[in-house]
PDB file of N, CA and C in Angstrom:
ATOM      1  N   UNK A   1      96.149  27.541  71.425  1.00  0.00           N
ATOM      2  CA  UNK A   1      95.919  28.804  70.761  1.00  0.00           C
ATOM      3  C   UNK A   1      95.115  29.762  71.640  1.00  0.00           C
ATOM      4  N   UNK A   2      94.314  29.197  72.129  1.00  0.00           N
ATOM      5  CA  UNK A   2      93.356  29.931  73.227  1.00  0.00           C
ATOM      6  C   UNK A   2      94.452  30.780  74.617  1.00  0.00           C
ATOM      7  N   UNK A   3      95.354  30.275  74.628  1.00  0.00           N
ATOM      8  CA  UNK A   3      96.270  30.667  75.891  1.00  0.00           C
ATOM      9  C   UNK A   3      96.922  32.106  75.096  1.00  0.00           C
ATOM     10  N   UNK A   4      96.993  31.929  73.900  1.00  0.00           N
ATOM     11  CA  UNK A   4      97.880  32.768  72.954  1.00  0.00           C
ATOM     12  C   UNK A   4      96.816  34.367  72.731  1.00  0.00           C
ATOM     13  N   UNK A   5      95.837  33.640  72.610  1.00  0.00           N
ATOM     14  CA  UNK A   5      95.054  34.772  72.729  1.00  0.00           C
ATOM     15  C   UNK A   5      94.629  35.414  74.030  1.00  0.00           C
ATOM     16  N   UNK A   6      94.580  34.653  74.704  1.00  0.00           N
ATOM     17  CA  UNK A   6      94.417  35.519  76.271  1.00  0.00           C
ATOM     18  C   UNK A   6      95.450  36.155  76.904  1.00  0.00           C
ATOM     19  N   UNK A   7      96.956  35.748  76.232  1.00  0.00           N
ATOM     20  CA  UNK A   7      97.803  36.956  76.656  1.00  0.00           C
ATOM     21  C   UNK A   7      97.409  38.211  75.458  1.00  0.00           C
ATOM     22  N   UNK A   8      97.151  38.356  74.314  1.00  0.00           N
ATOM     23  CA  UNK A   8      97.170  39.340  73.377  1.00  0.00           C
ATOM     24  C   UNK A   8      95.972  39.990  74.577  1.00  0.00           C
ATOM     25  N   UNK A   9      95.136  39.634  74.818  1.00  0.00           N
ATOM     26  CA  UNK A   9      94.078  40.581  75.400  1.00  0.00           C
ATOM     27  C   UNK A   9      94.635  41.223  76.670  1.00  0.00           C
ATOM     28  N   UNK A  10      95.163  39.868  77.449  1.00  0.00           N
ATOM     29  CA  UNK A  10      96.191  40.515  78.259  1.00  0.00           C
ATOM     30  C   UNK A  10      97.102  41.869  78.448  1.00  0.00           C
ATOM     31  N   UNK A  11      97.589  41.663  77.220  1.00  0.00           N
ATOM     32  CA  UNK A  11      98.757  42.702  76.822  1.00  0.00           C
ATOM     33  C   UNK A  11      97.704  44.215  76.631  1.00  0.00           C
ATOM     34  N   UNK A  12      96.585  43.751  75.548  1.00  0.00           N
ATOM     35  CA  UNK A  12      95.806  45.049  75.603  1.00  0.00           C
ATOM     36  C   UNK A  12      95.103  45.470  77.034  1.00  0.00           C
ATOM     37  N   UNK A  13      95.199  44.741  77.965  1.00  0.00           N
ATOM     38  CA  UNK A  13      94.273  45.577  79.223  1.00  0.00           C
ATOM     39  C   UNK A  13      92.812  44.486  79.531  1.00  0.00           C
ATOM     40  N   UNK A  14      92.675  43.850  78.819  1.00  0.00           N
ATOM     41  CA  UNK A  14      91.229  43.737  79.069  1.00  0.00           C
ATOM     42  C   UNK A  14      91.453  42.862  80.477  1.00  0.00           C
ATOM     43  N   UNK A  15      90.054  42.677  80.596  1.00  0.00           N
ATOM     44  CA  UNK A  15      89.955  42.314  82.061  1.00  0.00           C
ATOM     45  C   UNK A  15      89.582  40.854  81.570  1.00  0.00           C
ATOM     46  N   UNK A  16      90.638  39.641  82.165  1.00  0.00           N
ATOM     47  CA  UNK A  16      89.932  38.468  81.925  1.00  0.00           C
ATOM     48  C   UNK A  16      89.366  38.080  83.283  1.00  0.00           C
ATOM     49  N   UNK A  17      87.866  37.312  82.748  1.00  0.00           N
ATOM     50  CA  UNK A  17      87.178  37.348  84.324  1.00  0.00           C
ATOM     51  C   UNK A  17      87.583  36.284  85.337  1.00  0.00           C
ATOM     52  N   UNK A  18      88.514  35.275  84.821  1.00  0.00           N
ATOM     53  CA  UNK A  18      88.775  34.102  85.955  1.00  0.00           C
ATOM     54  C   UNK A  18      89.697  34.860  86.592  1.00  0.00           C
ATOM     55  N   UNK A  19      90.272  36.179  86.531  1.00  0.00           N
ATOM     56  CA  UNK A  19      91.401  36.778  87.552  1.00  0.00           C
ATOM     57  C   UNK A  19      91.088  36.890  88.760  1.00  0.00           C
ATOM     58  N   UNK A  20      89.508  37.188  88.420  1.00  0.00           N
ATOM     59  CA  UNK A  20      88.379  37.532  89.631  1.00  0.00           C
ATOM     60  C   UNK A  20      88.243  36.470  90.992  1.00  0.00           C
ATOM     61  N   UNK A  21      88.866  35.248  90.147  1.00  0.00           N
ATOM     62  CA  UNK A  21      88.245  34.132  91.037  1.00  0.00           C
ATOM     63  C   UNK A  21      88.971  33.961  91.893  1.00  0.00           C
ATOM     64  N   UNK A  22      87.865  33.888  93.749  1.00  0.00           N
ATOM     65  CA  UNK A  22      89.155  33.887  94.395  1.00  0.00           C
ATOM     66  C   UNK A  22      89.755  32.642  94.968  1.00  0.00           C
ATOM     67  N   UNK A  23      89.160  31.390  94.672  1.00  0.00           N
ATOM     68  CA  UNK A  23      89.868  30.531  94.747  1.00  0.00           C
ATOM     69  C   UNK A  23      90.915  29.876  93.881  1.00  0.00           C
ATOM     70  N   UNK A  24      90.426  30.765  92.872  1.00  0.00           N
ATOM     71  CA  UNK A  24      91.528  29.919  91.572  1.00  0.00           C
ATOM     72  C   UNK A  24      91.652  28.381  91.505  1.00  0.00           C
ATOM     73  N   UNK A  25      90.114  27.865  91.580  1.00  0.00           N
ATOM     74  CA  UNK A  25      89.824  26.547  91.120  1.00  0.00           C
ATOM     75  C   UNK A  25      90.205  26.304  89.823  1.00  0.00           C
ATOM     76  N   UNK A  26      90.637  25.180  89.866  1.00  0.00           N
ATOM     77  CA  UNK A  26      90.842  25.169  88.297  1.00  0.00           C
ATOM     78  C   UNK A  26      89.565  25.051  87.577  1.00  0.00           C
ATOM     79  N   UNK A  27      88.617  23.915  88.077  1.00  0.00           N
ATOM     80  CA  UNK A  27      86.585  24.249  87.869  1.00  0.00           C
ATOM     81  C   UNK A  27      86.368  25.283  87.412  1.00  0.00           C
ATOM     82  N   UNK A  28      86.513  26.223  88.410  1.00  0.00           N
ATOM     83  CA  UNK A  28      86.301  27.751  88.135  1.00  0.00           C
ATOM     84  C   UNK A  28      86.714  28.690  87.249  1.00  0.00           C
ATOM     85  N   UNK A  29      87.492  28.722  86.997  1.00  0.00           N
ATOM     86  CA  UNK A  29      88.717  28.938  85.776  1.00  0.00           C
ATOM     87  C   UNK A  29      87.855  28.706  84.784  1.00  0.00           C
ATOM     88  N   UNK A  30      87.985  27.302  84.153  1.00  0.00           N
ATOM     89  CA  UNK A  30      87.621  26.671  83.207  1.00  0.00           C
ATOM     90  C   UNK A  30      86.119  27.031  82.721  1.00  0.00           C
ATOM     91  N   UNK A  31      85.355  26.902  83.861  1.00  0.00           N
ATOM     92  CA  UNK A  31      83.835  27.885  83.666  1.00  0.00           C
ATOM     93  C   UNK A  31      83.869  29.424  82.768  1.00  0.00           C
ATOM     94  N   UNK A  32      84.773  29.617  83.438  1.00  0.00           N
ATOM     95  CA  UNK A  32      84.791  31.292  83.182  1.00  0.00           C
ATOM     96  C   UNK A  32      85.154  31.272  81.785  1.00  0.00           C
ATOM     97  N   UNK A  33      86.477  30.655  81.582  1.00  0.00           N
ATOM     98  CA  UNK A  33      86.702  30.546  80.388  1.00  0.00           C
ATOM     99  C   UNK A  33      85.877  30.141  79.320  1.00  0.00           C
ATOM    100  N   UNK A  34      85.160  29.035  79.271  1.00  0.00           N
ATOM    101  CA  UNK A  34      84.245  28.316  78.872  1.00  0.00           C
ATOM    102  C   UNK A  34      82.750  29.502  78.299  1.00  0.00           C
ATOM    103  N   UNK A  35      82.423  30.095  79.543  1.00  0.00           N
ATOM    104  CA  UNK A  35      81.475  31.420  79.185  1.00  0.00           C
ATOM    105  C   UNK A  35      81.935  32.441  78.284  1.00  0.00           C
ATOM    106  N   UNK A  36      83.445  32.815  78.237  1.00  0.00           N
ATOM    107  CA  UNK A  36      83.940  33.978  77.509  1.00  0.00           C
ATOM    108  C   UNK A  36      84.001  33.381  76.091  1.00  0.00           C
ATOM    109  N   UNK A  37      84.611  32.017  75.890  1.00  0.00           N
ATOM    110  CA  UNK A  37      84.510  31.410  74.519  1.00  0.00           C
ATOM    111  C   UNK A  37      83.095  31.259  73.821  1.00  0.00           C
ATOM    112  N   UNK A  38      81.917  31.476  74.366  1.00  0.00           N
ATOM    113  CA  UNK A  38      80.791  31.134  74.177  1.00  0.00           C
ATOM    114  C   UNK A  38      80.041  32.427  73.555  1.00  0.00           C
ATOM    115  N   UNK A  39      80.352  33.624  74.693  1.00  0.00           N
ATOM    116  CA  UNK A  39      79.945  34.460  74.569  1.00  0.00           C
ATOM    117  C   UNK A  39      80.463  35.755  74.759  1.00  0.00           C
ATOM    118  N   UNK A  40      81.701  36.132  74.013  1.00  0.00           N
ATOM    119  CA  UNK A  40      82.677  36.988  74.046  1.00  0.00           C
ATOM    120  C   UNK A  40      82.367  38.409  74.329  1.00  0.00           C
ATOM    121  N   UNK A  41      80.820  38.458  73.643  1.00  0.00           N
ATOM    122  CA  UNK A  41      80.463  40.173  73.796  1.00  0.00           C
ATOM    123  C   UNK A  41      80.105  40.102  75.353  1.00  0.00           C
ATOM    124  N   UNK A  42      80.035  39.323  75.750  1.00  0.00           N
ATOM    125  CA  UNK A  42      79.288  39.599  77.158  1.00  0.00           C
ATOM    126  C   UNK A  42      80.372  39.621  78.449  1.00  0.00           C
ATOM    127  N   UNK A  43      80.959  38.753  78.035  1.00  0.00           N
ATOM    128  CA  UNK A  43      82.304  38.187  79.252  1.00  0.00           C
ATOM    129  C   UNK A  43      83.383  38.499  78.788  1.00  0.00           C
ATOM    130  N   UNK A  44      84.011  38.884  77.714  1.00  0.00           N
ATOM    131  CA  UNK A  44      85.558  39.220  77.031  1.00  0.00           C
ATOM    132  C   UNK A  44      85.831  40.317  76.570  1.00  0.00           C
ATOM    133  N   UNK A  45      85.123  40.971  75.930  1.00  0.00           N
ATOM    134  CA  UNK A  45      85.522  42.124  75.008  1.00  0.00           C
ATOM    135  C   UNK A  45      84.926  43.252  75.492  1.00  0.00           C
ATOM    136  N   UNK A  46      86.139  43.958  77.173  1.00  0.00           N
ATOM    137  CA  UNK A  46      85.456  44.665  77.561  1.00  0.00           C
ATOM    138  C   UNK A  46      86.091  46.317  76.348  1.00  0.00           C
ATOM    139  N   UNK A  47      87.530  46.151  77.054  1.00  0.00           N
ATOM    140  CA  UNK A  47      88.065  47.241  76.447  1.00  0.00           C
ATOM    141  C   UNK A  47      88.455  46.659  74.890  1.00  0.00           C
ATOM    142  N   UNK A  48      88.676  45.931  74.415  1.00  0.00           N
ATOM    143  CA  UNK A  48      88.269  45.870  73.267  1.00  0.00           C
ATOM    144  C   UNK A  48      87.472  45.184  72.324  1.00  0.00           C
ATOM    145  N   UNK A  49      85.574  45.758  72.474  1.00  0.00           N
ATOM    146  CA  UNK A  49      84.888  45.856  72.280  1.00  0.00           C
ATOM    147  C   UNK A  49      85.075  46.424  70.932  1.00  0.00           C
ATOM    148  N   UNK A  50      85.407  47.420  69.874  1.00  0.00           N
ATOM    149  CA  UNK A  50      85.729  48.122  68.732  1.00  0.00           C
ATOM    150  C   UNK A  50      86.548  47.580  67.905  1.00  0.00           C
ATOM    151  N   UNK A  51      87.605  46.168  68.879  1.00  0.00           N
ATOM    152  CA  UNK A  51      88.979  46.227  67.624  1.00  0.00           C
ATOM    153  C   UNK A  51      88.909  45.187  67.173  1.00  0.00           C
ATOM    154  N   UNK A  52      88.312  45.383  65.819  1.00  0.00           N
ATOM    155  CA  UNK A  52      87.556  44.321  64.855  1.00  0.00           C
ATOM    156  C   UNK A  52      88.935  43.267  64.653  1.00  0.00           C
ATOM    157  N   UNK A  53      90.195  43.806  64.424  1.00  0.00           N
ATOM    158  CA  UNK A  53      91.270  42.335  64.774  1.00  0.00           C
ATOM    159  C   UNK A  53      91.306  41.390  65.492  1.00  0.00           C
ATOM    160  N   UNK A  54      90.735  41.700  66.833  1.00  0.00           N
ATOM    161  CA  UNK A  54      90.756  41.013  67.971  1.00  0.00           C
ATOM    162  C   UNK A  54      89.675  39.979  67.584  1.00  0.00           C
ATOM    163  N   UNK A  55      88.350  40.270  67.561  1.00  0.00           N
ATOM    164  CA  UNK A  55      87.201  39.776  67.221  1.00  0.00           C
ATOM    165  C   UNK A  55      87.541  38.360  65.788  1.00  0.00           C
ATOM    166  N   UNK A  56      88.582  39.093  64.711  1.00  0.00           N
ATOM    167  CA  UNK A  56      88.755  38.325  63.608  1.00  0.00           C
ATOM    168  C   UNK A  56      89.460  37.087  63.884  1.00  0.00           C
ATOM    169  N   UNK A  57      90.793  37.652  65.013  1.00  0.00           N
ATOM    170  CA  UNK A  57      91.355  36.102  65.448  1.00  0.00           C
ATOM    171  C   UNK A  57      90.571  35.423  66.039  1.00  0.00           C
ATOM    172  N   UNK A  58      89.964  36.018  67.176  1.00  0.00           N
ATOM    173  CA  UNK A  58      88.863  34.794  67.931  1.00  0.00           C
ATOM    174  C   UNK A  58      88.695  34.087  66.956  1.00  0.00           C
ATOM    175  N   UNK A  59      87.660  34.507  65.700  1.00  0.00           N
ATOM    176  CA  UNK A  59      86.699  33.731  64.769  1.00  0.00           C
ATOM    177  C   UNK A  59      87.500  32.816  64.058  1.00  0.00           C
ATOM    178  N   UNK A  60      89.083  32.963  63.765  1.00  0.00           N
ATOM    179  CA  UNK A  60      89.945  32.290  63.455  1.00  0.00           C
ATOM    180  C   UNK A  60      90.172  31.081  63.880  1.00  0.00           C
ATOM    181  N   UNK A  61      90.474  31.102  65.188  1.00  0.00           N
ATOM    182  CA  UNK A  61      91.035  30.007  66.259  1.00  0.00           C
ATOM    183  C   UNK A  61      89.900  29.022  66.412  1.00  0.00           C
ATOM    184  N   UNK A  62      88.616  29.471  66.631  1.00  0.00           N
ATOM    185  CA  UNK A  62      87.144  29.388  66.973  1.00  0.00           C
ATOM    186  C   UNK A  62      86.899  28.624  66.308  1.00  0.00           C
ATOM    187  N   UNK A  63      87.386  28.677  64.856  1.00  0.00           N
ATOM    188  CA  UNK A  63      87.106  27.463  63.474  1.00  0.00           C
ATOM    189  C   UNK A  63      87.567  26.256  63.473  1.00  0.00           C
ATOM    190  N   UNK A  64      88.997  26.335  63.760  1.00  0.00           N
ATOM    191  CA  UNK A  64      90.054  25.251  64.513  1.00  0.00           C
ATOM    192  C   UNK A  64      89.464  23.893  64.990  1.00  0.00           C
ATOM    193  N   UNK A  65      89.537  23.078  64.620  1.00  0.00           N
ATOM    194  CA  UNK A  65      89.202  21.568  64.937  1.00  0.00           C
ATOM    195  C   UNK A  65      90.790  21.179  65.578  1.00  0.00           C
ATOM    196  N   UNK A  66      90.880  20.213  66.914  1.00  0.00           N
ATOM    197  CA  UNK A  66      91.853  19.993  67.163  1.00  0.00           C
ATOM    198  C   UNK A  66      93.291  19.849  66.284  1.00  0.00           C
ATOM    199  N   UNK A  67      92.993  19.184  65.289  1.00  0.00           N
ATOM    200  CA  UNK A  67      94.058  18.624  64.572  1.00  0.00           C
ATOM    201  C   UNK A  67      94.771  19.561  63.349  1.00  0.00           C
ATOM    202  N   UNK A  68      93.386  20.509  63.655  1.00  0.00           N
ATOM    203  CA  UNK A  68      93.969  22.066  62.428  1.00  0.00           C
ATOM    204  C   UNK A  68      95.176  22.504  63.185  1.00  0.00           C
ATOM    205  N   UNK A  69      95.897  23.113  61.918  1.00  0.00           N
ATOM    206  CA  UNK A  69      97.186  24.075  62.453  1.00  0.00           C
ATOM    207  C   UNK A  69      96.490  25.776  61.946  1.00  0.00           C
ATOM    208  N   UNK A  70      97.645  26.443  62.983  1.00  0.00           N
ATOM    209  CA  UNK A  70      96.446  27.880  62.863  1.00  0.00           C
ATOM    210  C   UNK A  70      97.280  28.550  61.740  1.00  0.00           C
ATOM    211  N   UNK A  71      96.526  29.509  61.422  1.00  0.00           N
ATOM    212  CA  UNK A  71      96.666  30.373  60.112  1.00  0.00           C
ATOM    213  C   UNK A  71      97.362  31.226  61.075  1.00  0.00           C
ATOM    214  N   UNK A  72      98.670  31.689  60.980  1.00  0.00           N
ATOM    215  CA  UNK A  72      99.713  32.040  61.627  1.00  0.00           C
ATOM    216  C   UNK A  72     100.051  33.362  60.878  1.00  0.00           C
ATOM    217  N   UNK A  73     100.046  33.171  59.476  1.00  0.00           N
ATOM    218  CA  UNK A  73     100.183  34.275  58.683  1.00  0.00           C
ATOM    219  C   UNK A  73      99.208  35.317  58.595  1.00  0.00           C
ATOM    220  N   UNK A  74      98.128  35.012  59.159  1.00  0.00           N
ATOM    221  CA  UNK A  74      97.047  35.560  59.424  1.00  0.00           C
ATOM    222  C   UNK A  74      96.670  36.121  60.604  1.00  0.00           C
ATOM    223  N   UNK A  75      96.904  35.732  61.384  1.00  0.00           N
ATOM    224  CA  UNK A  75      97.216  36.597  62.695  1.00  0.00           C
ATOM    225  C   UNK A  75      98.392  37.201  63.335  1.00  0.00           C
ATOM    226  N   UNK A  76      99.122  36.987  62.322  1.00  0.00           N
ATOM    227  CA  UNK A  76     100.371  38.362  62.299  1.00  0.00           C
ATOM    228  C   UNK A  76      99.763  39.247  61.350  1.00  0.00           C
ATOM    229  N   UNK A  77      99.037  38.927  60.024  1.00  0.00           N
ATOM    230  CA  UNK A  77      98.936  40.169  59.490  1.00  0.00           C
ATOM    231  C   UNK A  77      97.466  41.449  60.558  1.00  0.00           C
ATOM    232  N   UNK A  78      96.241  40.299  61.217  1.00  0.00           N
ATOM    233  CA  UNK A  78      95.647  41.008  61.981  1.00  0.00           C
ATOM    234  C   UNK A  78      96.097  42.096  63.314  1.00  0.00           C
ATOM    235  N   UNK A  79      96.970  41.465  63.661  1.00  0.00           N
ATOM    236  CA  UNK A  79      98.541  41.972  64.647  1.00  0.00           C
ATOM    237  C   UNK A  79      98.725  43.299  64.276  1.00  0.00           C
ATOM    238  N   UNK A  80      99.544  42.531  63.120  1.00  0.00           N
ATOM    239  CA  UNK A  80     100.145  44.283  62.462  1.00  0.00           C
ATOM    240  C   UNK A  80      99.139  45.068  62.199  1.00  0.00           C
ATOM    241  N   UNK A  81      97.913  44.872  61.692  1.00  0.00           N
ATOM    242  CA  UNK A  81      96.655  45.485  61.265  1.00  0.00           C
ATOM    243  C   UNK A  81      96.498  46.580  62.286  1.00  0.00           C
ATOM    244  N   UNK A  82      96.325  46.105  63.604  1.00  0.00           N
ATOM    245  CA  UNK A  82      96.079  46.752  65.211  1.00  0.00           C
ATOM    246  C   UNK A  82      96.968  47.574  65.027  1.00  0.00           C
ATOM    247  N   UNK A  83      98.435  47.283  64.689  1.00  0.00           N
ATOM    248  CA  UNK A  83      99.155  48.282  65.566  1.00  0.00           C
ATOM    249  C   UNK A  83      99.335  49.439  64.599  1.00  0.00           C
ATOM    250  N   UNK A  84      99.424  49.297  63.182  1.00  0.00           N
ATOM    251  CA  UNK A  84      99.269  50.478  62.531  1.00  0.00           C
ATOM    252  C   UNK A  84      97.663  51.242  62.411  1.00  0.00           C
ATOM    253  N   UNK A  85      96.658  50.581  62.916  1.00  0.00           N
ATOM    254  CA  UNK A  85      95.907  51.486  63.065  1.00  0.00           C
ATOM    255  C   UNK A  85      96.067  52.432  64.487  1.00  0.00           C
ATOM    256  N   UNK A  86      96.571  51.647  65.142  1.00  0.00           N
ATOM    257  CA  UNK A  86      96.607  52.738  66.676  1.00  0.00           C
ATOM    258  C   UNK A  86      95.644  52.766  67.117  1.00  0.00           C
ATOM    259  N   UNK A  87      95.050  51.745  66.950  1.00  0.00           N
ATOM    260  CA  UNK A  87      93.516  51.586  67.862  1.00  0.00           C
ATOM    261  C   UNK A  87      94.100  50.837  69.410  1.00  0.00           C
ATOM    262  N   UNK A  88      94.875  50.501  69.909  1.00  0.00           N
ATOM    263  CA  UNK A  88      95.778  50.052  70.872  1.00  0.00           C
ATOM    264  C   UNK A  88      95.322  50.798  72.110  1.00  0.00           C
ATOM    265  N   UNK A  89      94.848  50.644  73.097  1.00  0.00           N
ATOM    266  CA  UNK A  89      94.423  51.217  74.176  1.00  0.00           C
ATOM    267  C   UNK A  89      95.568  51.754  75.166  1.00  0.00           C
ATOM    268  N   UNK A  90      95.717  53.198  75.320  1.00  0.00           N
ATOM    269  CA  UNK A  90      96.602  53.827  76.248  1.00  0.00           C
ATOM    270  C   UNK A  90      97.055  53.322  77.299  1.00  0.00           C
ATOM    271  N   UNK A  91      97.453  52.069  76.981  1.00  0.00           N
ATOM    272  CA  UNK A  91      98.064  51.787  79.002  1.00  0.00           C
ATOM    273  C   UNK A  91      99.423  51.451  78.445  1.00  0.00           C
ATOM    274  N   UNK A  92     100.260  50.803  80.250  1.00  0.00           N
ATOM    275  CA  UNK A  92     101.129  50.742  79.953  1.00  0.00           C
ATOM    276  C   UNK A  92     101.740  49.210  78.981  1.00  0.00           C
ATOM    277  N   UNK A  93     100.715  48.190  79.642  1.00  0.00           N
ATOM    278  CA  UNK A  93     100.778  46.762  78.478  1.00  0.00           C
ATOM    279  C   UNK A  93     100.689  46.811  77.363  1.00  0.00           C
ATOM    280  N   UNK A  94      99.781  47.518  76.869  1.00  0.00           N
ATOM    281  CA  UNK A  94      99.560  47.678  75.094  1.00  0.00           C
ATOM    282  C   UNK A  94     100.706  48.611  74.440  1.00  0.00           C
ATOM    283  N   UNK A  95     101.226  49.810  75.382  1.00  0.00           N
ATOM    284  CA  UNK A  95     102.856  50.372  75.069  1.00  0.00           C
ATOM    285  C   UNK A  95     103.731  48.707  74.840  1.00  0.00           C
ATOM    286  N   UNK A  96     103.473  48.333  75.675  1.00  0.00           N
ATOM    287  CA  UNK A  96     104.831  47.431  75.594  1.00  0.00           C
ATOM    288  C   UNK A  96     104.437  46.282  74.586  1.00  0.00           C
ATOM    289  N   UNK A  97     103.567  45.778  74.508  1.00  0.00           N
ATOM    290  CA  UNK A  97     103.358  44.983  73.161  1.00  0.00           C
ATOM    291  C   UNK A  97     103.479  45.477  71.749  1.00  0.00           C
ATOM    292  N   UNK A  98     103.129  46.886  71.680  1.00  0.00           N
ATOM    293  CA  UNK A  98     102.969  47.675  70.280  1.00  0.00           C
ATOM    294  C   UNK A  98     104.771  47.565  70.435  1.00  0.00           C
ATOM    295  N   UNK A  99     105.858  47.967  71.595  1.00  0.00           N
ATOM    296  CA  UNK A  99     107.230  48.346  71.288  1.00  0.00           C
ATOM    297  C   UNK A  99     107.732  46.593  70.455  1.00  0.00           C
ATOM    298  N   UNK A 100     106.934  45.527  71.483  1.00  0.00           N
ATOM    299  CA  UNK A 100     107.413  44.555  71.271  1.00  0.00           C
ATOM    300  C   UNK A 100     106.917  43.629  69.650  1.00  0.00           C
ATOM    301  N   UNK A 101     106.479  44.197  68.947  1.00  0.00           N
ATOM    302  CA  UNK A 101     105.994  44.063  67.646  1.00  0.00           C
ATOM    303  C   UNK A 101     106.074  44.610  66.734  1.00  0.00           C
ATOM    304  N   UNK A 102     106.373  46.319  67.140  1.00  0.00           N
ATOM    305  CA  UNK A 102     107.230  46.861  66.159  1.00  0.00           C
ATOM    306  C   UNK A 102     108.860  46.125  66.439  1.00  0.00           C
ATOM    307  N   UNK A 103     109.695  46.139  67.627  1.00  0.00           N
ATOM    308  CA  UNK A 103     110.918  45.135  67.393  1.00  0.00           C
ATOM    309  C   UNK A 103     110.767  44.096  66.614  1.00  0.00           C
ATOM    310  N   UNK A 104     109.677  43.683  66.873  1.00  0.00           N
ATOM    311  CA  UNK A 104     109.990  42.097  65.736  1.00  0.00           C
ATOM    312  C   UNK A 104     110.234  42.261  64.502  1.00  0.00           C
ATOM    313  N   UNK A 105     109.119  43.245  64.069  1.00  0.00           N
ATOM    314  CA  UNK A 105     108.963  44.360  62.279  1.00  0.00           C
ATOM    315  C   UNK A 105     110.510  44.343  62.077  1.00  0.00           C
ATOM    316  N   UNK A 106     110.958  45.237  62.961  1.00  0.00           N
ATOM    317  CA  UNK A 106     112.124  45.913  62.570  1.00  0.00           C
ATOM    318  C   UNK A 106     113.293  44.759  62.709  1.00  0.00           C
ATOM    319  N   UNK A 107     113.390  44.094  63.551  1.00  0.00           N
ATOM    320  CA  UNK A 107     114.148  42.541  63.422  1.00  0.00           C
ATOM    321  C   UNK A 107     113.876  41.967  61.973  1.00  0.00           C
ATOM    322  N   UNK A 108     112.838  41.748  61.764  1.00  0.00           N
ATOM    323  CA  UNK A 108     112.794  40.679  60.497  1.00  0.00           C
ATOM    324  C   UNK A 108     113.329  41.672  58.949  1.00  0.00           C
ATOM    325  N   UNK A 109     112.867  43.037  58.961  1.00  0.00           N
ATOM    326  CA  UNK A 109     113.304  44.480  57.682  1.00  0.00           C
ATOM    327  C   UNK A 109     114.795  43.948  57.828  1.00  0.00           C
ATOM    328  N   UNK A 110     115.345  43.444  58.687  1.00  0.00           N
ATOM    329  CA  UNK A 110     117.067  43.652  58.886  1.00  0.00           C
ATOM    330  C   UNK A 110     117.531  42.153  59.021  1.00  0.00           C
ATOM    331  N   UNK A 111     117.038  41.081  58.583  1.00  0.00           N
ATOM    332  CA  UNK A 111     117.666  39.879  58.680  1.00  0.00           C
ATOM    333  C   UNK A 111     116.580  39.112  57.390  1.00  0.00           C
ATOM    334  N   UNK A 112     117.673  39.133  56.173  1.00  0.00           N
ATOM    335  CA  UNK A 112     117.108  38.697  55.146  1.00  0.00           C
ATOM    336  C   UNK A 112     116.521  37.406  55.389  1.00  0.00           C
ATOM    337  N   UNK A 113     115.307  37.183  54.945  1.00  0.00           N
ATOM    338  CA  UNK A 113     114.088  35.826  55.109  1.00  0.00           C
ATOM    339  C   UNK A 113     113.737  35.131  56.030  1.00  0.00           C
ATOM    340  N   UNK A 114     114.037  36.570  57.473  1.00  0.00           N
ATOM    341  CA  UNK A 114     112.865  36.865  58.524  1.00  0.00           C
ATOM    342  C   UNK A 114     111.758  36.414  58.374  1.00  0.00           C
ATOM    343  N   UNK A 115     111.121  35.528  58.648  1.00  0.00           N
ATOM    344  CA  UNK A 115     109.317  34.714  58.954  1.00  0.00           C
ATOM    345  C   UNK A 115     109.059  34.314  57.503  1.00  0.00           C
ATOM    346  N   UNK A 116     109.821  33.990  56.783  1.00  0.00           N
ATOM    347  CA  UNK A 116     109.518  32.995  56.173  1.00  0.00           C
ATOM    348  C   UNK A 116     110.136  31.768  56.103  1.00  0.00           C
ATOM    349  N   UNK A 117     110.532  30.855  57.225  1.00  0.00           N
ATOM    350  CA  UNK A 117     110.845  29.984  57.260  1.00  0.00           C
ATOM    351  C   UNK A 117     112.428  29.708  57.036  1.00  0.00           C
ATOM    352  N   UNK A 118     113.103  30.327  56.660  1.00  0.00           N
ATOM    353  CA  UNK A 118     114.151  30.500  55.923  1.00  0.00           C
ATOM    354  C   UNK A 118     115.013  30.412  57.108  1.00  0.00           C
ATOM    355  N   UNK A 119     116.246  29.614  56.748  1.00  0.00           N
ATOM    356  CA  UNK A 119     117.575  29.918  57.938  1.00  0.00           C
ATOM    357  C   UNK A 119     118.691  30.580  57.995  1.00  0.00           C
TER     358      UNK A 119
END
């Protein structure tokens, strides 16, 4: 789940700090990572610092004991939350995630019992 969320931040721009690293230890990596899970205001949430969705999944996943399954319905509705507020940061990644999530919207409006399990 943690990988899942570091592309969403991805997609919004933020800067994850093991990009920095220039050996790309895996040690190193894992540190970095390890600090941002710990302490998100300090090491993660540069550019989105404000978007209380972002912040809500962390706290989501964060709860997660290995053997939990994630509240899925719940971080699509925080998802959608983001993108109809338009709090989405002007670049060109967060364009293409907002196109690629409104497609899904509009995929599932047009194929009766779209995400609910249904075949």
């Amino acid at each position: 789940m943690w990988s899942f969320y570091f592309v969403i931040l991805d997609f919004l721009n933020e800067m994850l700090p093991w990009r920095a690293c220039k050996d790309n230890k895996p040690d190193d990596v894992k540190d970095h990572k390890m600090r941002c899970l710990e302490f998100p205001e300090l090491y993660l949430w540069k550019t989105t610092a404000n978007v209380k969705e972002i912040k809500s999944i962390f706290r989501s996943i964060k709860r997660l004991e290995y053997a939990d399954r994630p509240d899925y319905a719940y971080i699509r509705q925080e998802l959608t939350s983001l993108l109809r507020a338009d709090e989405l940061p002007r670049e060109p990644k967060s364009s293409l995630i907002s196109n690629v999530f409104r497609g899904i919207t509009l995929a599932e409006k047009e194929t009766p019992g779209a995400g609910r399990g249904e075949a």
